[in-house]
N, C-alpha and C. Protein backbone atom coordinates (compact mmCIF):
# COMPACT_ATOMS: atom_id res chain seq x y z
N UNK A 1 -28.62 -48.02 168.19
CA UNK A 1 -28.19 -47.44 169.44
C UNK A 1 -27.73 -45.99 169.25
N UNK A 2 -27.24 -45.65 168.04
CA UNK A 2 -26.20 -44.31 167.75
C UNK A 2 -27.82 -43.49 167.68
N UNK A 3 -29.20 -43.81 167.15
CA UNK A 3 -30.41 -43.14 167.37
C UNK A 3 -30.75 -42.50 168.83
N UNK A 4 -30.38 -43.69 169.22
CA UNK A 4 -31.47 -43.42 170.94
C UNK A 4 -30.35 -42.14 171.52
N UNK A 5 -29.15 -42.18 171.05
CA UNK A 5 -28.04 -41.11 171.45
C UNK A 5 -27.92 -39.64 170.98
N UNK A 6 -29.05 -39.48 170.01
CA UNK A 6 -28.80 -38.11 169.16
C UNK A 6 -30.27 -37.57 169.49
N UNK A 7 -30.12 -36.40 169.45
CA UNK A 7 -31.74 -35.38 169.48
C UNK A 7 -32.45 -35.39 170.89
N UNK A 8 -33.49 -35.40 170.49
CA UNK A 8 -35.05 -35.34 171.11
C UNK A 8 -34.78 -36.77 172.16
N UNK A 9 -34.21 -38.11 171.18
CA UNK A 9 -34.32 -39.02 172.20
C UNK A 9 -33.05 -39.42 173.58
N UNK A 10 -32.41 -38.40 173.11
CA UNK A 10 -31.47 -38.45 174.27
C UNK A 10 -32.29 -37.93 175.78
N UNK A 11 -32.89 -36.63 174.66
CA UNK A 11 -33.45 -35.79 175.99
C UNK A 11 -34.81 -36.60 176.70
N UNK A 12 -35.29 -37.62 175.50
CA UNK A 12 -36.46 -38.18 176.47
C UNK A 12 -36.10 -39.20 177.38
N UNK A 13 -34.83 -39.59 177.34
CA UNK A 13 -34.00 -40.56 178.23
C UNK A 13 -33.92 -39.73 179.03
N UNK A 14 -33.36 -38.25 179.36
CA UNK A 14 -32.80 -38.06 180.58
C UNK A 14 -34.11 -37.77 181.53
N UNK A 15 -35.36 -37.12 180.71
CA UNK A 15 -36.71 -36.71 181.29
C UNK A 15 -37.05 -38.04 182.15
N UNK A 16 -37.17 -39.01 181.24
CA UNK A 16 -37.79 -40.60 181.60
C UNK A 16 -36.60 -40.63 182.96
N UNK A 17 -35.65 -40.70 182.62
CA UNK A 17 -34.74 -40.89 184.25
C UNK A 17 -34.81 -40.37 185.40
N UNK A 18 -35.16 -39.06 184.91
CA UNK A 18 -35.54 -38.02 186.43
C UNK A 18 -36.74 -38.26 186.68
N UNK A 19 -37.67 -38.68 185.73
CA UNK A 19 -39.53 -39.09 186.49
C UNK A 19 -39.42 -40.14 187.53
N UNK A 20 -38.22 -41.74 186.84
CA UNK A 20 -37.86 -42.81 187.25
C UNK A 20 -37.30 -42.21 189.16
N UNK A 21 -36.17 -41.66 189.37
CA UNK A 21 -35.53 -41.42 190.08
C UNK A 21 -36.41 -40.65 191.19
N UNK A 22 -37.32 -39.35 190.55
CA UNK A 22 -38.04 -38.51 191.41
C UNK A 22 -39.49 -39.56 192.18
N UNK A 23 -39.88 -40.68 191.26
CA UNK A 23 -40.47 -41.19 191.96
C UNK A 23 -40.14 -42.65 192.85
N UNK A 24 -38.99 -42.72 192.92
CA UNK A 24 -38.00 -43.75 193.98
C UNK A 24 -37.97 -42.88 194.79
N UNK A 25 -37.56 -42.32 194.95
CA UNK A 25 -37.65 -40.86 196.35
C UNK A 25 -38.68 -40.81 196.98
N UNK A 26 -39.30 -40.67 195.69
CA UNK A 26 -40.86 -39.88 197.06
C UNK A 26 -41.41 -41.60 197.79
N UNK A 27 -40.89 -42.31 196.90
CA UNK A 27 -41.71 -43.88 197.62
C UNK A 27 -41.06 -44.56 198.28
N UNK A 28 -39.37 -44.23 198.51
CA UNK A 28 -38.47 -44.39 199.97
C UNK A 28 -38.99 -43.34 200.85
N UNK A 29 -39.51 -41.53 201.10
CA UNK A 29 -39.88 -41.10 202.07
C UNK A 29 -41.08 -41.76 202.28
N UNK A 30 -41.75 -41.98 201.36
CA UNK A 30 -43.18 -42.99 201.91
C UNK A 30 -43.15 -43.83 203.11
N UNK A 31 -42.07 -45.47 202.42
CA UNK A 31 -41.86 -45.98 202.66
C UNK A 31 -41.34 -46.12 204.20
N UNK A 32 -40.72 -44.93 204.24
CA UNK A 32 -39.32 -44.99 205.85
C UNK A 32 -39.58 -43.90 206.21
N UNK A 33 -40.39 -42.71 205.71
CA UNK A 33 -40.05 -41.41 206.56
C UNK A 33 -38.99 -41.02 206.68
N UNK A 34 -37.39 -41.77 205.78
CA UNK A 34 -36.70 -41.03 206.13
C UNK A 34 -36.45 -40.14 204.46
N UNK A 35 -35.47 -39.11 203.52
CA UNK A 35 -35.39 -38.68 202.82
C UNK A 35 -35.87 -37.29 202.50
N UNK A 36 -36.34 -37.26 201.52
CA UNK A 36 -36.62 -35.50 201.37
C UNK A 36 -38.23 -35.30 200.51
N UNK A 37 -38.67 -34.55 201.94
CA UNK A 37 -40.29 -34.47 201.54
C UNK A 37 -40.72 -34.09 200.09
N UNK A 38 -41.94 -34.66 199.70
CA UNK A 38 -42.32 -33.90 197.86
C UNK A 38 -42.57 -32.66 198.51
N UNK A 39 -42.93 -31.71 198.87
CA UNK A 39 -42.71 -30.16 199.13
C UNK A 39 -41.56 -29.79 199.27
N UNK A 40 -40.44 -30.35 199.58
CA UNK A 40 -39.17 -30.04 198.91
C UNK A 40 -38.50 -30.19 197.86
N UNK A 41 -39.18 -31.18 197.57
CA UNK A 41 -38.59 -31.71 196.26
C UNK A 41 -38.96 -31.18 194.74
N UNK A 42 -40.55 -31.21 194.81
CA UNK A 42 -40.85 -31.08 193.22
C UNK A 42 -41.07 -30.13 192.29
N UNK A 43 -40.57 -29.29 193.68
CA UNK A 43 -40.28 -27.47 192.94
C UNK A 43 -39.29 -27.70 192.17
N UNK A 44 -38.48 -28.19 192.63
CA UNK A 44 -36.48 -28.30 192.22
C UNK A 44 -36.73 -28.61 190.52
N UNK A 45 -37.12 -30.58 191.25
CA UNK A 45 -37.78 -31.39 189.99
C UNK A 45 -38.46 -30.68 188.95
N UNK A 46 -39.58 -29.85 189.24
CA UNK A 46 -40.17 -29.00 187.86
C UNK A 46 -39.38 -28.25 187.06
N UNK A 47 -38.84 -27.28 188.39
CA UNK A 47 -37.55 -26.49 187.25
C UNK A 47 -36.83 -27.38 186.53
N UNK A 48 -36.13 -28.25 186.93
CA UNK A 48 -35.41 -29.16 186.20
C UNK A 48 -36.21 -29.60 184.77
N UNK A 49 -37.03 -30.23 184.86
CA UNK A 49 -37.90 -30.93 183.97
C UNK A 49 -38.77 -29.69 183.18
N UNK A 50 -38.58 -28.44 183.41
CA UNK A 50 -39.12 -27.80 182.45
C UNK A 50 -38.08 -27.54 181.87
N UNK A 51 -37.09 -27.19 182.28
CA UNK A 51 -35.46 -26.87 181.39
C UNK A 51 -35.16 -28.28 180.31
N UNK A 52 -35.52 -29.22 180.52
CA UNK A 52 -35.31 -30.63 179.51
C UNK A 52 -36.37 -30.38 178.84
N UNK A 53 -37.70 -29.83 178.93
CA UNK A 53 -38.75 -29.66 178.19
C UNK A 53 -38.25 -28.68 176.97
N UNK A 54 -37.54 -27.36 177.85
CA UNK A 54 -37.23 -26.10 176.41
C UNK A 54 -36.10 -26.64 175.64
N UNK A 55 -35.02 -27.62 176.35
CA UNK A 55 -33.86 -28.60 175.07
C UNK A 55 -34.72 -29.26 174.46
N UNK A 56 -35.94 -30.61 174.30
CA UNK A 56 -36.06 -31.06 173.74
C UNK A 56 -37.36 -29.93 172.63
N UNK A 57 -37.71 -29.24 173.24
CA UNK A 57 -38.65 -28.23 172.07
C UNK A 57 -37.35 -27.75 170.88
N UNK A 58 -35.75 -27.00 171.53
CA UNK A 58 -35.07 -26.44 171.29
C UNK A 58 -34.69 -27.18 169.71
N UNK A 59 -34.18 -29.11 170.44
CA UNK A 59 -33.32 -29.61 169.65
C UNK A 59 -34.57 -30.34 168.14
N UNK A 60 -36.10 -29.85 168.89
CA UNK A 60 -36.17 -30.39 167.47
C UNK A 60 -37.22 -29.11 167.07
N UNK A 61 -36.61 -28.41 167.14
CA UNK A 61 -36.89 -27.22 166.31
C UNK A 61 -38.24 -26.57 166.10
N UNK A 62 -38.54 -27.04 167.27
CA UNK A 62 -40.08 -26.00 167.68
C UNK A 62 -40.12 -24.82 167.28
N UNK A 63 -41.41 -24.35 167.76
CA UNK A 63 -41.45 -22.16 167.16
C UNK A 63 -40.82 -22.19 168.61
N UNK A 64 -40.47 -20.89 168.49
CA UNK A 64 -39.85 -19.99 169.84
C UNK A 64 -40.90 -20.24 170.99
N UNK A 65 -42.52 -19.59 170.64
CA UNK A 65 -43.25 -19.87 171.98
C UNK A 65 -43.27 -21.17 172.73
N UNK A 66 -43.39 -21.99 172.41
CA UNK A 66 -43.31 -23.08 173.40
C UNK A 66 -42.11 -23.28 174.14
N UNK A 67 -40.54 -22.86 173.33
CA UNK A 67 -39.55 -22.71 174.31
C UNK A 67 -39.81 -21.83 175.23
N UNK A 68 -40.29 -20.47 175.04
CA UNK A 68 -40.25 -19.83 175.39
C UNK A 68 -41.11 -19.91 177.08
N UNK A 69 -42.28 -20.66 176.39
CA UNK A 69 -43.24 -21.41 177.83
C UNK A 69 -42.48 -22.46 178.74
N UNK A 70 -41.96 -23.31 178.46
CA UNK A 70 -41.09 -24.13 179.06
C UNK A 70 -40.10 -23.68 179.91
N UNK A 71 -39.33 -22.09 179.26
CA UNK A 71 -38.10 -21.81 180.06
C UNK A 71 -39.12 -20.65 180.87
N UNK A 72 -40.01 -20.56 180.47
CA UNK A 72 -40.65 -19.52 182.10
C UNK A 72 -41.53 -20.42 182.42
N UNK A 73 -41.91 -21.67 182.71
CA UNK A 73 -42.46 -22.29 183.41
C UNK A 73 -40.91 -23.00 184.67
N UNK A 74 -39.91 -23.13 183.78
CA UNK A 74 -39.38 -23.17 184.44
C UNK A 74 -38.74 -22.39 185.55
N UNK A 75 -38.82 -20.85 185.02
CA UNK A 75 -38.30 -19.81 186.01
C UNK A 75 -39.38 -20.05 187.09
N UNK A 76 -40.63 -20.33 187.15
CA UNK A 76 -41.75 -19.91 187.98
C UNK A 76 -41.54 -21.35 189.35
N UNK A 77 -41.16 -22.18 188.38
CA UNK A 77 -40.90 -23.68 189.42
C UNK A 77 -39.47 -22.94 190.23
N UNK A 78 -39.07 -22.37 189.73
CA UNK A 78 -37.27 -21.78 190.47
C UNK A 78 -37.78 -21.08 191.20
N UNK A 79 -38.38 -19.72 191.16
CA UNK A 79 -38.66 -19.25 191.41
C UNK A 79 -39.44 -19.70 193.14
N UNK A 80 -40.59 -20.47 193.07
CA UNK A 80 -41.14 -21.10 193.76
C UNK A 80 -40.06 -21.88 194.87
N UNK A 81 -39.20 -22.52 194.50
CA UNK A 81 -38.54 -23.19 194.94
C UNK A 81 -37.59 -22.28 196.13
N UNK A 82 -36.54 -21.10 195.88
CA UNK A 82 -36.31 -20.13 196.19
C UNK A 82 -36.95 -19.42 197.11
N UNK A 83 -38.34 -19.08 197.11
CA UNK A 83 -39.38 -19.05 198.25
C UNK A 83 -39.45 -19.84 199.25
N UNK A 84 -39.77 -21.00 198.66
CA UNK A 84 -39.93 -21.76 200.10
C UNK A 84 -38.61 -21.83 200.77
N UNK A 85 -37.38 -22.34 200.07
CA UNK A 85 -35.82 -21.99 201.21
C UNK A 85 -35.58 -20.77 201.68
N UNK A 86 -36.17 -19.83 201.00
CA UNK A 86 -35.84 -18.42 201.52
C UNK A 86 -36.71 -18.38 203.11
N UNK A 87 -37.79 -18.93 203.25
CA UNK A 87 -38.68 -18.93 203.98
C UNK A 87 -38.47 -19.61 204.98
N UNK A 88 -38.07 -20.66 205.13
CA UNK A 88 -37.83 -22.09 205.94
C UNK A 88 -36.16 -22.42 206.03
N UNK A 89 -35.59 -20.81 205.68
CA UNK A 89 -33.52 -20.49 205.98
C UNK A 89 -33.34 -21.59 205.84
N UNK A 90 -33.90 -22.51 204.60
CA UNK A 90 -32.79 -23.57 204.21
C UNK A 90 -31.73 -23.61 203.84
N UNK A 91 -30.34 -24.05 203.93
CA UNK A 91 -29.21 -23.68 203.35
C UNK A 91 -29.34 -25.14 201.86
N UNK A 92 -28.10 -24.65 201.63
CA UNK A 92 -27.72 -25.89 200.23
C UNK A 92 -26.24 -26.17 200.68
N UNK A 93 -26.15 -25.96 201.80
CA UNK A 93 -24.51 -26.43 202.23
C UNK A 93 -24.92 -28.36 202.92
């Protein structure tokens, strides 16, 4: 158990949780129409999940470029994300 808690596999727990979670979401708005559309959502989700991508490159000691791809794949999902609320005066209140 003290394994699954250290490194790479912590971080593939938290990845595996947010895939788990992001796709309960999208299959309750399915489901009910009610919740938060995947065009709102999987901008957020990418940024997120590319930032767990550049920790787990980080914690097991990748070359720099692939962090380096991960944390600007992630700026570009932010980025993206930022657009569309900027666009559609979404607040975060």
């Amino acid at each position: 158990m003290i394994d699954l808690l250290q490194g790479a596999a912590l971080v593939d727990l938290v990845i595996a949780f947010t895939l788990v979670e992001a796709l309960g979401l999208l299959a309750y708005r399915r489901a009910t129409g009610r919740g938060i559309a995947a065009r709102l959502l999987l901008p957020n989700l990418a940024a997120g999940l590319c930032l767990l991508l550049a920790l787990r490159a980080a914690v097991q000691h990748a070359g720099w470029p692939w962090i380096a791809l991960a944390l600007a794949a992630a700026g570009v999902a932010h980025l993206a994300d930022l657009r569309m609320r900027w666009r559609r005066g979404l607040s975060v209140r």
